[in-house]
PDB file of N, CA and C in Angstrom:
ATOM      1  N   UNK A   1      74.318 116.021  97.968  1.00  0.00           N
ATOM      2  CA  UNK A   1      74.604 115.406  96.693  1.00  0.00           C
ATOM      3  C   UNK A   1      73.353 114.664  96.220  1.00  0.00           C
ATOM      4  N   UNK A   2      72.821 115.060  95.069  1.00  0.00           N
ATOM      5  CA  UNK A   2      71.825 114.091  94.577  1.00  0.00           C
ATOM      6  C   UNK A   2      71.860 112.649  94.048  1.00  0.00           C
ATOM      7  N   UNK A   3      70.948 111.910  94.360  1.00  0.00           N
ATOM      8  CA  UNK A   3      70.851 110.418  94.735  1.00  0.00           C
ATOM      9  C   UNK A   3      71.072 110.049  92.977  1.00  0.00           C
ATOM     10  N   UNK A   4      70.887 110.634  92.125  1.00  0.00           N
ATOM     11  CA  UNK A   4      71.234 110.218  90.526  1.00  0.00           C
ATOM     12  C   UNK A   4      72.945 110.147  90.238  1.00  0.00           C
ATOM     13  N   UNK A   5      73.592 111.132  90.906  1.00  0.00           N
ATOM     14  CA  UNK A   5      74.826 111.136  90.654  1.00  0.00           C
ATOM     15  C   UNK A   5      75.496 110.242  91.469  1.00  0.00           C
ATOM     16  N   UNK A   6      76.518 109.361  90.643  1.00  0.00           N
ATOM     17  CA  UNK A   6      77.535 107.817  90.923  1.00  0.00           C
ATOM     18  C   UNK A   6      78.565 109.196  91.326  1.00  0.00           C
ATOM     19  N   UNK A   7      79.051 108.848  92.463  1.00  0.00           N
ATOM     20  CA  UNK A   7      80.634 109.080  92.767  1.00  0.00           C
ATOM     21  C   UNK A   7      81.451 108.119  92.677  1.00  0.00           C
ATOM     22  N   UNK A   8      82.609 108.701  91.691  1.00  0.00           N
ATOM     23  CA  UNK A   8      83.236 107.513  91.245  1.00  0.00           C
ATOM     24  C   UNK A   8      84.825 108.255  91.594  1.00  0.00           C
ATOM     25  N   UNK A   9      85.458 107.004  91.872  1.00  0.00           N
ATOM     26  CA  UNK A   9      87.199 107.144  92.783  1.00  0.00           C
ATOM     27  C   UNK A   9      87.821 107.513  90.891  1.00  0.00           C
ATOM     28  N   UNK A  10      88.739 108.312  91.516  1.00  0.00           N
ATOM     29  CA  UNK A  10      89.556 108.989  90.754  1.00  0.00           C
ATOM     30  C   UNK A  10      90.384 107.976  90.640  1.00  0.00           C
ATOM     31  N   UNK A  11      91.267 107.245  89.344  1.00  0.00           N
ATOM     32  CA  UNK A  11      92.331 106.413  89.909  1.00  0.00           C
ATOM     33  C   UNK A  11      93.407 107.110  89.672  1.00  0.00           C
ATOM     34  N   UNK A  12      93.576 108.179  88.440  1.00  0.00           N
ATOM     35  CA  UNK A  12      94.843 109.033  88.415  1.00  0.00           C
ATOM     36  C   UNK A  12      95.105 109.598  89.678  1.00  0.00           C
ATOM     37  N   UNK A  13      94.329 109.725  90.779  1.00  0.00           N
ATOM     38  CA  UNK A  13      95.022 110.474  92.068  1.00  0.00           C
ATOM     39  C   UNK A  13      95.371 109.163  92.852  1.00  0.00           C
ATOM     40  N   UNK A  14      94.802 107.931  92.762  1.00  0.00           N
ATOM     41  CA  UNK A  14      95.749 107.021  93.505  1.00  0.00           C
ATOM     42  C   UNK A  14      96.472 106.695  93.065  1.00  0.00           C
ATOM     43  N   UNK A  15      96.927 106.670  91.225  1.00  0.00           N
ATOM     44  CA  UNK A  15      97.882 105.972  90.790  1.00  0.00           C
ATOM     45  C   UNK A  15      99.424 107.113  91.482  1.00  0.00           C
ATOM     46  N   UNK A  16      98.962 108.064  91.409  1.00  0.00           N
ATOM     47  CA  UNK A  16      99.938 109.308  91.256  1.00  0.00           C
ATOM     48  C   UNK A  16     100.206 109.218  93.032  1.00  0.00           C
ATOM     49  N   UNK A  17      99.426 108.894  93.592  1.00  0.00           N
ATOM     50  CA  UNK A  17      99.776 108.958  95.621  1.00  0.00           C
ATOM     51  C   UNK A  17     100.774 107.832  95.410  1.00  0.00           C
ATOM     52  N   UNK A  18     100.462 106.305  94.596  1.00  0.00           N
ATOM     53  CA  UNK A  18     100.666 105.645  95.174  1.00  0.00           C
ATOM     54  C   UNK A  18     102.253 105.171  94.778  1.00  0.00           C
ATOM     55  N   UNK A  19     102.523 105.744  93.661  1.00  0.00           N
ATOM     56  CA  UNK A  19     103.748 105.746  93.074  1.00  0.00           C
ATOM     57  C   UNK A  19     104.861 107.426  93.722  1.00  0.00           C
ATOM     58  N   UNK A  20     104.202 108.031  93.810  1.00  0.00           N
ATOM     59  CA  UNK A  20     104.511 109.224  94.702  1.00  0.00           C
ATOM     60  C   UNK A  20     105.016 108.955  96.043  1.00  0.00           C
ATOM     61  N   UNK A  21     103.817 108.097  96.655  1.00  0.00           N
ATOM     62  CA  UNK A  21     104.762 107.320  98.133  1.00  0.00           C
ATOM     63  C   UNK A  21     105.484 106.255  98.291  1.00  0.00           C
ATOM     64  N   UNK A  22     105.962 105.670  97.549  1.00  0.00           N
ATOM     65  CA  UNK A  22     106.805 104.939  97.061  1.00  0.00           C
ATOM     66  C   UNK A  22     108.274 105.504  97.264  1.00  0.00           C
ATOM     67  N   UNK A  23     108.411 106.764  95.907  1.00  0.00           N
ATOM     68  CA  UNK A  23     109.466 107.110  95.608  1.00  0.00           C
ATOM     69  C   UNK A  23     109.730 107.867  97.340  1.00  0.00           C
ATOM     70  N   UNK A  24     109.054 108.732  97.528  1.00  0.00           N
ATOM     71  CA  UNK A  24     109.138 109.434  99.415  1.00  0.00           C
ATOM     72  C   UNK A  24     109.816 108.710 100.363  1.00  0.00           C
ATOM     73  N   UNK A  25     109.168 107.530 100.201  1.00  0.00           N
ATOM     74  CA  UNK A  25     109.927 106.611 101.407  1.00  0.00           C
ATOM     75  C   UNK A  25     111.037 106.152 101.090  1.00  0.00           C
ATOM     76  N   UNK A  26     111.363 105.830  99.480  1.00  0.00           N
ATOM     77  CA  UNK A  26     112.427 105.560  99.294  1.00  0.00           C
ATOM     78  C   UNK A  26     113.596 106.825  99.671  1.00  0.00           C
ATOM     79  N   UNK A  27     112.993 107.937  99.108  1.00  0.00           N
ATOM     80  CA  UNK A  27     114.313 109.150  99.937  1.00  0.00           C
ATOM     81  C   UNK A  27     114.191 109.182 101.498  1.00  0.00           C
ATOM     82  N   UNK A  28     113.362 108.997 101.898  1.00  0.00           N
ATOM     83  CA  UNK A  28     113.395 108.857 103.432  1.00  0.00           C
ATOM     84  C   UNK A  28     114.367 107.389 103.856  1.00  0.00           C
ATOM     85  N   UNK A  29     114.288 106.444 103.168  1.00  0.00           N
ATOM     86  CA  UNK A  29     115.099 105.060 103.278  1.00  0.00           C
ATOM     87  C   UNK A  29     116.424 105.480 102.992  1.00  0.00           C
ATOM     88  N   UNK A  30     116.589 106.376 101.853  1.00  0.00           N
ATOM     89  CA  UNK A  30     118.021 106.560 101.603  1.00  0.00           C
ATOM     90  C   UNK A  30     119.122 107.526 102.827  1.00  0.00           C
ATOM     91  N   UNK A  31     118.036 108.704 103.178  1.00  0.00           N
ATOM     92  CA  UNK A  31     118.802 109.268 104.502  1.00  0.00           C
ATOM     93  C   UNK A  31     119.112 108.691 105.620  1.00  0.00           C
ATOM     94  N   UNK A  32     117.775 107.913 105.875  1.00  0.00           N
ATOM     95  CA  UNK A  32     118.312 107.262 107.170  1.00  0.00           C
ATOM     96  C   UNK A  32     119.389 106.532 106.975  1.00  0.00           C
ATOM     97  N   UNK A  33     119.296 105.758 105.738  1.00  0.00           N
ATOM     98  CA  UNK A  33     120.859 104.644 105.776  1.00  0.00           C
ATOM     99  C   UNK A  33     121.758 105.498 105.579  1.00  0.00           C
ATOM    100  N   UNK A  34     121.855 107.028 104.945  1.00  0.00           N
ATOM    101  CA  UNK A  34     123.447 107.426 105.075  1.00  0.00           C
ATOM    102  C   UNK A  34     123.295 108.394 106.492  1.00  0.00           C
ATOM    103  N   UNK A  35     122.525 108.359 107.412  1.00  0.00           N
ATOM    104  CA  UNK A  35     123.184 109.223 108.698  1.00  0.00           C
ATOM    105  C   UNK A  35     123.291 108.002 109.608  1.00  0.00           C
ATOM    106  N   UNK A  36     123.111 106.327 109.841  1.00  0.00           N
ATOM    107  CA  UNK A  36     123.719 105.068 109.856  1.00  0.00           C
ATOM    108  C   UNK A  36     125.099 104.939 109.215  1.00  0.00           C
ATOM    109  N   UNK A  37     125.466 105.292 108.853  1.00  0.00           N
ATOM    110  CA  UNK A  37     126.422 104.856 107.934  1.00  0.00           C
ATOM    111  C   UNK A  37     127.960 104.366 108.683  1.00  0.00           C
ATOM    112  N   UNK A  38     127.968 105.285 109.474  1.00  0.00           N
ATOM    113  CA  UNK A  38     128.795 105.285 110.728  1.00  0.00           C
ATOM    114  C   UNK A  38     129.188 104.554 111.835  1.00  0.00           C
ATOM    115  N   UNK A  39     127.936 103.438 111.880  1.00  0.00           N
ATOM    116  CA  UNK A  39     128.435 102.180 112.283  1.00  0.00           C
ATOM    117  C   UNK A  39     128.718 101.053 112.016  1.00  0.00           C
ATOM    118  N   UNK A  40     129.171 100.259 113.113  1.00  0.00           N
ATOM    119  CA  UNK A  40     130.604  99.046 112.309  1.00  0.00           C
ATOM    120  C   UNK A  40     129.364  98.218 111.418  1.00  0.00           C
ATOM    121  N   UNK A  41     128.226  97.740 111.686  1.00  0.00           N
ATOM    122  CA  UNK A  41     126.904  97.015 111.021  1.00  0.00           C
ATOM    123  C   UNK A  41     126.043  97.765 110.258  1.00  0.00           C
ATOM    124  N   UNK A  42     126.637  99.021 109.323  1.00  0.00           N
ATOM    125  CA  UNK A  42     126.050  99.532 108.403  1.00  0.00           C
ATOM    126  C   UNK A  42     125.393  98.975 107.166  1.00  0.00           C
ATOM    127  N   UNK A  43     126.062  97.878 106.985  1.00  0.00           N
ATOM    128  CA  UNK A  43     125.530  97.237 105.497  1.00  0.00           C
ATOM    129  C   UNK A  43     124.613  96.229 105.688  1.00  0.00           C
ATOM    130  N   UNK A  44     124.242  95.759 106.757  1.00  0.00           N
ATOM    131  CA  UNK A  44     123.088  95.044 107.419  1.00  0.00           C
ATOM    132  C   UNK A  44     121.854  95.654 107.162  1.00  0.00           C
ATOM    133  N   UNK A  45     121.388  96.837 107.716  1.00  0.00           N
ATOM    134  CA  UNK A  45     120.677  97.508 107.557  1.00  0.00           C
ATOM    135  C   UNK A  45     120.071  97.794 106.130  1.00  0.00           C
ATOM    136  N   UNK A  46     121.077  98.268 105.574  1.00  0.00           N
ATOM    137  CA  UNK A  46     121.193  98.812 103.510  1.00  0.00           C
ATOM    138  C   UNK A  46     120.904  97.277 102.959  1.00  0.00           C
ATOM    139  N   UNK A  47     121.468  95.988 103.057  1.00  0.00           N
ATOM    140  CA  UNK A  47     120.882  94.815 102.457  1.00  0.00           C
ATOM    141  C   UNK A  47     119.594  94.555 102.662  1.00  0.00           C
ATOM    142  N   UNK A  48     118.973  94.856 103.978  1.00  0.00           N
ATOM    143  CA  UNK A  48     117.981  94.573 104.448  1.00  0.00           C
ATOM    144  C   UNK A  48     116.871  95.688 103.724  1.00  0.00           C
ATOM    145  N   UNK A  49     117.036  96.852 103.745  1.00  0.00           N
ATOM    146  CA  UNK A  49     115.897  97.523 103.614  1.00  0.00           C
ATOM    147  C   UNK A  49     116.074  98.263 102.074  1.00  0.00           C
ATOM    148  N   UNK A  50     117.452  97.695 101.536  1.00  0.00           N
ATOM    149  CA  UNK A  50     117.151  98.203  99.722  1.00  0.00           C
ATOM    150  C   UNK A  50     116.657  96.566  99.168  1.00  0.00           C
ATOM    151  N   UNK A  51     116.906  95.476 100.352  1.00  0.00           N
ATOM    152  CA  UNK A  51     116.124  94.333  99.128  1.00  0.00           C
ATOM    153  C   UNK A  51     114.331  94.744  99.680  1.00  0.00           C
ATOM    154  N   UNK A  52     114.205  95.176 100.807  1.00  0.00           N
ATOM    155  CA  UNK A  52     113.070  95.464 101.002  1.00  0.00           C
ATOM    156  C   UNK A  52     112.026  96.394 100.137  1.00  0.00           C
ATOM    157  N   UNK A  53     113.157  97.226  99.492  1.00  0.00           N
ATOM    158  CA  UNK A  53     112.328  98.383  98.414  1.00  0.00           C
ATOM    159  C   UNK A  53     112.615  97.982  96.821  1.00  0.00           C
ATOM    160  N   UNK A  54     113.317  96.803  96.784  1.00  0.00           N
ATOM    161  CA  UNK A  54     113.281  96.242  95.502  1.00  0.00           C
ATOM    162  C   UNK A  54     112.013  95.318  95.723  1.00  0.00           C
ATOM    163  N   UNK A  55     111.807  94.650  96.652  1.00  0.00           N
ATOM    164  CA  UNK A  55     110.522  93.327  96.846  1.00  0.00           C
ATOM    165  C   UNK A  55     109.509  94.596  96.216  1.00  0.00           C
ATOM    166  N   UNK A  56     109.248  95.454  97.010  1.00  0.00           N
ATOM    167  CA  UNK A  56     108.475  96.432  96.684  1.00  0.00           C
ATOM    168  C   UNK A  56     107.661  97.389  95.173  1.00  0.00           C
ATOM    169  N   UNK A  57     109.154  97.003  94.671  1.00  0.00           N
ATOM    170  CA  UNK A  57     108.934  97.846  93.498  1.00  0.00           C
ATOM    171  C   UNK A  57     107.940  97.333  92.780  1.00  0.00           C
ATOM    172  N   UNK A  58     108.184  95.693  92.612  1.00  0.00           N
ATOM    173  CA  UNK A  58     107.138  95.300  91.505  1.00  0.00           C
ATOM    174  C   UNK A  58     105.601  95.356  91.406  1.00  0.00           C
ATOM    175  N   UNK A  59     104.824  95.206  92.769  1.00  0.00           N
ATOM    176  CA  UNK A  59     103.532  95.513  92.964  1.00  0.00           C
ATOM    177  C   UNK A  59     103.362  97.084  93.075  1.00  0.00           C
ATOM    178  N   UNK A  60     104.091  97.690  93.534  1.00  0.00           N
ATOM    179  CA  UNK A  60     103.521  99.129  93.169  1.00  0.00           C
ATOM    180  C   UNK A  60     103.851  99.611  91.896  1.00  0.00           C
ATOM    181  N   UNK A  61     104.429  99.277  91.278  1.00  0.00           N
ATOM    182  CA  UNK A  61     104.904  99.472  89.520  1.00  0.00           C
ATOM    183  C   UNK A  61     103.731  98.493  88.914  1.00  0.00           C
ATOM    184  N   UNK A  62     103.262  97.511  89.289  1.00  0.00           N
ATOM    185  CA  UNK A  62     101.924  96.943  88.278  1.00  0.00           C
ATOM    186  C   UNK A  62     100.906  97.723  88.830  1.00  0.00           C
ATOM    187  N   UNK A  63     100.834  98.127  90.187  1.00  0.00           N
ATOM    188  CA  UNK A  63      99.792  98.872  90.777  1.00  0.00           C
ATOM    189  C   UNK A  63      99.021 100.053  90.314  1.00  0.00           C
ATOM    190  N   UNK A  64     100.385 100.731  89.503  1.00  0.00           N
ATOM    191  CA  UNK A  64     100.183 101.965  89.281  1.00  0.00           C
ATOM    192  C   UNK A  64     100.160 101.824  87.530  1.00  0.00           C
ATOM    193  N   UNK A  65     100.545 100.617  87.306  1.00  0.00           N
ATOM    194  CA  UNK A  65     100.187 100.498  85.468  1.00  0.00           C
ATOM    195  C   UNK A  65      98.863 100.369  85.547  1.00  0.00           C
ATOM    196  N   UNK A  66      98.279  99.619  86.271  1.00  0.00           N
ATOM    197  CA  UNK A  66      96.505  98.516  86.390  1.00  0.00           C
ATOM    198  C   UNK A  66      96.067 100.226  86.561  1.00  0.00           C
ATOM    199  N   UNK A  67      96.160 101.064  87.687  1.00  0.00           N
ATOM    200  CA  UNK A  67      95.448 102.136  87.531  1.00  0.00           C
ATOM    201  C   UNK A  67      95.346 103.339  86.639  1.00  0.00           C
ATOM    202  N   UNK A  68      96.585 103.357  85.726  1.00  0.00           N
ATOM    203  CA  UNK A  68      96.852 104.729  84.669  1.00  0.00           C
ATOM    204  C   UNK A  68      95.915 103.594  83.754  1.00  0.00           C
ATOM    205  N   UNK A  69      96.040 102.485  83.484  1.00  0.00           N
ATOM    206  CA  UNK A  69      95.261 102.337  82.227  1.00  0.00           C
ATOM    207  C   UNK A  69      93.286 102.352  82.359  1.00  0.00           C
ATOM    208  N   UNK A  70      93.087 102.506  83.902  1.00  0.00           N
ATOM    209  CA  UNK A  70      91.548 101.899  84.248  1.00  0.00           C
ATOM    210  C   UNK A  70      91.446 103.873  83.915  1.00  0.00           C
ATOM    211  N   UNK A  71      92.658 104.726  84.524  1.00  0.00           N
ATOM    212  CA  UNK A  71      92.538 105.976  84.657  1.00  0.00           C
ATOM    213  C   UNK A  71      92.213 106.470  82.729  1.00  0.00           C
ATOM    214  N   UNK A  72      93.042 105.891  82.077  1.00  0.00           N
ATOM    215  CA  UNK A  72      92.809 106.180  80.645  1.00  0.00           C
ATOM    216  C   UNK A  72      91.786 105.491  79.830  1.00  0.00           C
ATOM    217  N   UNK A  73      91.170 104.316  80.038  1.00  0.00           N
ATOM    218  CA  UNK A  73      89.628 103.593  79.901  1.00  0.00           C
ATOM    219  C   UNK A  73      89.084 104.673  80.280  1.00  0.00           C
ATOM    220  N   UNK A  74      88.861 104.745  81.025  1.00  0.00           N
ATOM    221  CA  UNK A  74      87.413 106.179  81.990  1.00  0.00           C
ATOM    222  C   UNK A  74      88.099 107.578  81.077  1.00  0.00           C
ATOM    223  N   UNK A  75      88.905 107.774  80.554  1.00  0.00           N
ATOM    224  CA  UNK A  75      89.071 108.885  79.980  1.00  0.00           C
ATOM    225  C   UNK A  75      89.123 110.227  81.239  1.00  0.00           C
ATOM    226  N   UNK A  76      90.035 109.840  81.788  1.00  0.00           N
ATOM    227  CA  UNK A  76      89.812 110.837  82.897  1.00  0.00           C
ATOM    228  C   UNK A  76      90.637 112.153  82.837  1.00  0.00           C
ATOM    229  N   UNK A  77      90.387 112.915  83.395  1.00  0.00           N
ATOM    230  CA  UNK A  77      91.981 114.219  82.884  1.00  0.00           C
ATOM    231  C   UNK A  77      93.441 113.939  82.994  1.00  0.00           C
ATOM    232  N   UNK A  78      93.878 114.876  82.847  1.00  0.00           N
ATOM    233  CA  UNK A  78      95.666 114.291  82.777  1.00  0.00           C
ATOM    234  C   UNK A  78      96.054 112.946  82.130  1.00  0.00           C
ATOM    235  N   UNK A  79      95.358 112.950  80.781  1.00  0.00           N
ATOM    236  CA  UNK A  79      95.810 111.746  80.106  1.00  0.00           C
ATOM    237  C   UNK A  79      97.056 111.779  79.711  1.00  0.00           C
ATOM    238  N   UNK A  80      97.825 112.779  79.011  1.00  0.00           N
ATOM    239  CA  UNK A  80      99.300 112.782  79.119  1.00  0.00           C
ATOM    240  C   UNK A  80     100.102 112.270  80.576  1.00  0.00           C
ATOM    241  N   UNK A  81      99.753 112.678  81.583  1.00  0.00           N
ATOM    242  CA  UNK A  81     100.636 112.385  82.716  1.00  0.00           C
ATOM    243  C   UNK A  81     100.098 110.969  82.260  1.00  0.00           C
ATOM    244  N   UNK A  82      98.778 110.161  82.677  1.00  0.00           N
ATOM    245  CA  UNK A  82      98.839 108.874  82.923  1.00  0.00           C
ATOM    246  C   UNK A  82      99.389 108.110  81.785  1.00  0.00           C
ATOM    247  N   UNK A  83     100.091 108.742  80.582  1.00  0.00           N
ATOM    248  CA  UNK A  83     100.536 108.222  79.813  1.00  0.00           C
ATOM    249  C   UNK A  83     101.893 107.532  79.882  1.00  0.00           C
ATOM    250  N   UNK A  84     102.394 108.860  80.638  1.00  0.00           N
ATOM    251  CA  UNK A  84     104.193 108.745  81.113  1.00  0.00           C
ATOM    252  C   UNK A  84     104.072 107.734  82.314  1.00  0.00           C
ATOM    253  N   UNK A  85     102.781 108.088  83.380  1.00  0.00           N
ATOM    254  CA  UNK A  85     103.245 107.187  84.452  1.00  0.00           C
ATOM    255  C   UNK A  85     102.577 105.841  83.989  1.00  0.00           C
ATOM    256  N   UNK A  86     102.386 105.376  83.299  1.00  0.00           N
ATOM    257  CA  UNK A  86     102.027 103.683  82.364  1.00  0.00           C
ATOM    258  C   UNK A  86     103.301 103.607  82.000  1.00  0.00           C
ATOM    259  N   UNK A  87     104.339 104.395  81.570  1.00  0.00           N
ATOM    260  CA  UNK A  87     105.267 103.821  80.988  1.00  0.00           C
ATOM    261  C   UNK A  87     106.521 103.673  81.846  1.00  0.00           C
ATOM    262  N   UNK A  88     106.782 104.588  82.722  1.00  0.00           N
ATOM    263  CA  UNK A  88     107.443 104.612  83.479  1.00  0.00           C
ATOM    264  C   UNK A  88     106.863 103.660  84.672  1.00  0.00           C
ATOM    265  N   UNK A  89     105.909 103.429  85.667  1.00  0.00           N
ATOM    266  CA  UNK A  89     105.409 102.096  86.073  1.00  0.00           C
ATOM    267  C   UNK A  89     105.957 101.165  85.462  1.00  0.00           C
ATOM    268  N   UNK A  90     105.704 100.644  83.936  1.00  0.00           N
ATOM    269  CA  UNK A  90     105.950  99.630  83.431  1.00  0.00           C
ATOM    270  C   UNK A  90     107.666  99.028  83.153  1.00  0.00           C
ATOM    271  N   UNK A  91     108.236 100.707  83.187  1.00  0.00           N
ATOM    272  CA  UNK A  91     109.854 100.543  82.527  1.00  0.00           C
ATOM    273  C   UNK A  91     110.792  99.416  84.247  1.00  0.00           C
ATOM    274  N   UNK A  92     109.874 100.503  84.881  1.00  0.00           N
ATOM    275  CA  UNK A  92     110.041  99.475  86.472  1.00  0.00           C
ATOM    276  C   UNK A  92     109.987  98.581  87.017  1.00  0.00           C
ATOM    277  N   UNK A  93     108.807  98.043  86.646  1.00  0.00           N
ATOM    278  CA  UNK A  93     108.130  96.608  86.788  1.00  0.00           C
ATOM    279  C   UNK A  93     109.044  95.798  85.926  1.00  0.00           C
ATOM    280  N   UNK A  94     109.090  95.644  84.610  1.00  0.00           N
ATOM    281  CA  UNK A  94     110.201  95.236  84.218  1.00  0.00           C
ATOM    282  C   UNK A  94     111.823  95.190  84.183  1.00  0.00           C
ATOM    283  N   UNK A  95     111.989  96.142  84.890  1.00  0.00           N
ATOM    284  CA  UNK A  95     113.654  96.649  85.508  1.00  0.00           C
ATOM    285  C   UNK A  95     113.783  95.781  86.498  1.00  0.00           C
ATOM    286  N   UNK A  96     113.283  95.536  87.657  1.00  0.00           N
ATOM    287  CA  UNK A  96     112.970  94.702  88.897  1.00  0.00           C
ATOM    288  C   UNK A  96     112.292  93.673  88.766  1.00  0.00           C
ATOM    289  N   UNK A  97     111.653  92.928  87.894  1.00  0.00           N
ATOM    290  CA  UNK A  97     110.921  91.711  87.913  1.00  0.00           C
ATOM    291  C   UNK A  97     111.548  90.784  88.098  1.00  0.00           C
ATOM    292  N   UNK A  98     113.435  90.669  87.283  1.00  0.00           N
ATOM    293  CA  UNK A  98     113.801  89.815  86.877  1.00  0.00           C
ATOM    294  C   UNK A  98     114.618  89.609  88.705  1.00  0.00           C
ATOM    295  N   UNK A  99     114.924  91.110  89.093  1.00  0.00           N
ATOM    296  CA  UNK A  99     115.781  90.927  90.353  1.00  0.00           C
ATOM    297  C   UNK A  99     114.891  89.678  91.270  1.00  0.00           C
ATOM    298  N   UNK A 100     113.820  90.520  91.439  1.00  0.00           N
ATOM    299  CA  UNK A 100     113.037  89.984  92.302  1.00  0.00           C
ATOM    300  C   UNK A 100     112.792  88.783  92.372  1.00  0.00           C
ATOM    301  N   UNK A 101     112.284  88.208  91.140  1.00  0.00           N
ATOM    302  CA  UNK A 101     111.956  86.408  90.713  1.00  0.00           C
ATOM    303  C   UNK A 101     113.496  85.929  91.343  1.00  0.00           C
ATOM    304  N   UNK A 102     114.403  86.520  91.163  1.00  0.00           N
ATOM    305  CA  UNK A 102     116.094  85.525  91.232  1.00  0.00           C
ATOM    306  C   UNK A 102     115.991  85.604  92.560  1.00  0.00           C
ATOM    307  N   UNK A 103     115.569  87.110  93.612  1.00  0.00           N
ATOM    308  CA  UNK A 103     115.889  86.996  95.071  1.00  0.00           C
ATOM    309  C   UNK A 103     115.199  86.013  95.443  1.00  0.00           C
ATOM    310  N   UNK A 104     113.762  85.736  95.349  1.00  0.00           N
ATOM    311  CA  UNK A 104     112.931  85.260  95.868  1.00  0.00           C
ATOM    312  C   UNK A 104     113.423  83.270  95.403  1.00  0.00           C
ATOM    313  N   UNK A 105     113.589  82.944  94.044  1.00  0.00           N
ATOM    314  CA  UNK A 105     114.019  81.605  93.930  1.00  0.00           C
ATOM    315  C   UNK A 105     115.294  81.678  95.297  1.00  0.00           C
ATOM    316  N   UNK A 106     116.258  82.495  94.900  1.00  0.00           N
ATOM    317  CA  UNK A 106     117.423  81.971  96.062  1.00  0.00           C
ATOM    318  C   UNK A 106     116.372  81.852  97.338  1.00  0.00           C
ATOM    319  N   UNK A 107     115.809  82.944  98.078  1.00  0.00           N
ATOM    320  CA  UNK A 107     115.929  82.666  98.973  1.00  0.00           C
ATOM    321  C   UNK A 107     115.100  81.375  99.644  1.00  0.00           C
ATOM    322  N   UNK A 108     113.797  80.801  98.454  1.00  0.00           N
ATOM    323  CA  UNK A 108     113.198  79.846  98.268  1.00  0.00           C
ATOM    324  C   UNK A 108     114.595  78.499  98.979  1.00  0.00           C
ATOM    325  N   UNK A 109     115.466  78.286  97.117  1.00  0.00           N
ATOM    326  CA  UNK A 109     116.111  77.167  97.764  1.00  0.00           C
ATOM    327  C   UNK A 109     117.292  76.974  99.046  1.00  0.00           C
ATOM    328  N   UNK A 110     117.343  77.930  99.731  1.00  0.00           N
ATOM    329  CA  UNK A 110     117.851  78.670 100.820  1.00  0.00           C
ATOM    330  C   UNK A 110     117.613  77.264 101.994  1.00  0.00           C
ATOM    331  N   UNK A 111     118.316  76.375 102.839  1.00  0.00           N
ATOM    332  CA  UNK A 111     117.608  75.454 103.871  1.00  0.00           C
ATOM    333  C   UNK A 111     117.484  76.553 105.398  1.00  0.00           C
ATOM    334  N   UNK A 112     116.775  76.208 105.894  1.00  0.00           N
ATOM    335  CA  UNK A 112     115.883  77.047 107.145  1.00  0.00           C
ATOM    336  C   UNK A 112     116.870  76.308 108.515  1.00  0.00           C
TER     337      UNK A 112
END
């Protein structure tokens, strides 16, 4: 590679991994809790690891807005996709912001 040419990180391929592995684990989260399902402490598990993928949602939903828009600044290809995934990121981030702020105050005034 010649020493004039900048290699520069793609962010449409991390925005797209990183919202991509997101949703993955979430279907991987959802099977495991229904082949669990079957025991007497099933809903332990499902409270625990769907508030775990709601905590979640909101930094990878700004994660992936901050990168479709650095991806559409740079003018990079697939500007239509990074269009939908800015909006859809964003429809998310705001779907879950409000959960999240309320889990996190409760579990704040919560005594230890």
């Amino acid at each position: 590679m010649p020493e004039g040419l900048e290699r520069r990180t793609r962010c449409y391929r991390w925005a797209f991994g990183l919202l991509g592995g997101w949703l993955i684990c979430g279907v991987v989260l959802a099977v495991v809790l229904l082949a669990t399902i079957t025991d007497v402490n099933a809903g332990y598990p499902a409270l625990f690891f769907g508030g775990l993928f709601m905590m979640t949602a909101v930094p990878v939903a700004v994660a992936c807005a901050v990168l479709a828009g650095a991806s559409l600044k740079r003018r990079e290809p697939y500007r239509r996709a990074m269009i939908g995934l800015l909006v859809i990121s964003s429809l998310i981030a705001l779907r879950f912001l409000s959960r999240t702020l309320t889990f996190v105050v409760a579990l704040l005034q919560t005594r230890w």
